[in-house]
C-alpha atoms as a PDB file:
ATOM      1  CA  UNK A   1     -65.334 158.899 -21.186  1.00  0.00           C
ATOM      2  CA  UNK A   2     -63.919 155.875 -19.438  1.00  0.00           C
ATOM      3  CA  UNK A   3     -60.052 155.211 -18.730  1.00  0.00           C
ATOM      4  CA  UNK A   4     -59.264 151.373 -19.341  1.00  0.00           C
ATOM      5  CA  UNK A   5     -56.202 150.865 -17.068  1.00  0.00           C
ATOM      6  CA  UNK A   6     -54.464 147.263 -18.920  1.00  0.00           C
ATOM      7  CA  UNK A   7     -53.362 145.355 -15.593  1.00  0.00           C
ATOM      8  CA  UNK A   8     -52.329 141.702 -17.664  1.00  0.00           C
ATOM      9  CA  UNK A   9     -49.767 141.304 -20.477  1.00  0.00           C
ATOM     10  CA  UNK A  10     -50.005 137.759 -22.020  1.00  0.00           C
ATOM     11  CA  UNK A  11     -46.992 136.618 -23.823  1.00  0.00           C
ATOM     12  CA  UNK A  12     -48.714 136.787 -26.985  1.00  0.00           C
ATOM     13  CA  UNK A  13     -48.762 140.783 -26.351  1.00  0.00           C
ATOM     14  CA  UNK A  14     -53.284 140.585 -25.674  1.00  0.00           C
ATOM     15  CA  UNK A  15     -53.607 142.991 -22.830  1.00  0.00           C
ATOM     16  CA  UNK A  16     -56.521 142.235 -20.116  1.00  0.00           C
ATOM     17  CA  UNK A  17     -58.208 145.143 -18.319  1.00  0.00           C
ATOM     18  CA  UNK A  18     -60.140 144.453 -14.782  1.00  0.00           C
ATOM     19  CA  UNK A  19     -61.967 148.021 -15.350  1.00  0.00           C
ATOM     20  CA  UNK A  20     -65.483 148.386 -16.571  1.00  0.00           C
ATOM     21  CA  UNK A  21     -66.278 144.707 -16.468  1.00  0.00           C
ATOM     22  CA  UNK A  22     -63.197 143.220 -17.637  1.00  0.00           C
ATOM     23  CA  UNK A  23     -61.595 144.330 -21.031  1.00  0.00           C
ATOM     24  CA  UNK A  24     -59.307 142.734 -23.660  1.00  0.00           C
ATOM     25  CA  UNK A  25     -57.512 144.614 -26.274  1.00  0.00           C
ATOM     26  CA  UNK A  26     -56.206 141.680 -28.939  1.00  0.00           C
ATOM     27  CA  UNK A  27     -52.579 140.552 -29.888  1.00  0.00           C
ATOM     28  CA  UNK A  28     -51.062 141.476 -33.189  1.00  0.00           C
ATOM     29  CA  UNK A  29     -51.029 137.982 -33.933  1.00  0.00           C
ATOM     30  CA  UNK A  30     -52.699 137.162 -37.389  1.00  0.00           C
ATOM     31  CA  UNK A  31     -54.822 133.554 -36.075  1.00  0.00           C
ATOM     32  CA  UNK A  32     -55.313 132.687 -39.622  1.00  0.00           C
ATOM     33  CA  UNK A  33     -51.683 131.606 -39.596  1.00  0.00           C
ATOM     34  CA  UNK A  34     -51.144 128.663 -37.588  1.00  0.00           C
ATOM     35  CA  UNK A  35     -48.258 129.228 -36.356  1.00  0.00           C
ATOM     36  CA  UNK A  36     -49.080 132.411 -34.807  1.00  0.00           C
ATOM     37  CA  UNK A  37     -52.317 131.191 -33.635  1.00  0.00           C
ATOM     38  CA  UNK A  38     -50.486 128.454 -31.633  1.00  0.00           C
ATOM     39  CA  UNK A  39     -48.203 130.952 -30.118  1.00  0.00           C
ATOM     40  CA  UNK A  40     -51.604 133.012 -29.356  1.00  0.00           C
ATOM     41  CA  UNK A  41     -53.693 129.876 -28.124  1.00  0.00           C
ATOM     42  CA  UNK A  42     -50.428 128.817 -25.753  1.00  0.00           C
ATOM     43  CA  UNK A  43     -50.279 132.061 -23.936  1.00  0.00           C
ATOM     44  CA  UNK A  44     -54.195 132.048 -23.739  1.00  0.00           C
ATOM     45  CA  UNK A  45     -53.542 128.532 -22.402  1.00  0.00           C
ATOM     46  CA  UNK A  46     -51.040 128.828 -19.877  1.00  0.00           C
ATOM     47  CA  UNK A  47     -52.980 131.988 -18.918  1.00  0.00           C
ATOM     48  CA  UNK A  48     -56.195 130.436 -17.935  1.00  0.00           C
ATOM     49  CA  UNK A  49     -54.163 127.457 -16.013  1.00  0.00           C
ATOM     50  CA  UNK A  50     -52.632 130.328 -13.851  1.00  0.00           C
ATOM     51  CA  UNK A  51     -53.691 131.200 -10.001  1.00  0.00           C
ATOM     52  CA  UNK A  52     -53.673 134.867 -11.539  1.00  0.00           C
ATOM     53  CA  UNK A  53     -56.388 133.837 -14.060  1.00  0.00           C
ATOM     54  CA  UNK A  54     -59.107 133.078 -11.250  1.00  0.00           C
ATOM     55  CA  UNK A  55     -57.804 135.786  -9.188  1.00  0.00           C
ATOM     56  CA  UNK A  56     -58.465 138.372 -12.079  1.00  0.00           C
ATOM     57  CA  UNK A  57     -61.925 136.712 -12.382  1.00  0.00           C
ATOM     58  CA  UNK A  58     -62.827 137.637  -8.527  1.00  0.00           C
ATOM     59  CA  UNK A  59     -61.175 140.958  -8.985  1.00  0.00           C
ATOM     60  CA  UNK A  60     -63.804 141.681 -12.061  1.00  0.00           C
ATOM     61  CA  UNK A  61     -66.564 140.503 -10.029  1.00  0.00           C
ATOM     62  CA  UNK A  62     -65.419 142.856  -6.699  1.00  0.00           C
ATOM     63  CA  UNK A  63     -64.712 145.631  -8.704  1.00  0.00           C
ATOM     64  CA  UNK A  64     -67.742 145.801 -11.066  1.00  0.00           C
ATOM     65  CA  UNK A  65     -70.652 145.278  -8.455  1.00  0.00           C
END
């Protein structure tokens, strides 16, 4: 069996896992409500506009060869 270590909180609480070949265990946000899906898609947003966000993409590449 495989420990996931969780290495990235988003605001929206999704938690982002380098291990294995990158992991993502979802937010308790409901995105059938809009206004939860907004606060979801913003963190996702600001996320993937970070230097941390193509950082963690080399980091699953390095680690996963």
């Amino acid at each position: 069996m495989v420990c996931r270590t969780y290495d990235i909180v988003l605001d929206c609480g999704c938690m982002l896992s380098l291990d294995g070949g990158g992991g993502l265990m979802p937010c308790y946000y409901d995105v059938c409500s809009s206004d939860e899906y907004d606060k979801h898609s913003k963190a996702w947003d600001k996320y993937k506009n970070s230097p941390e966000y193509k950082e963690h993409q080399k980091e699953i590449i390095e680690r996963n060869k």
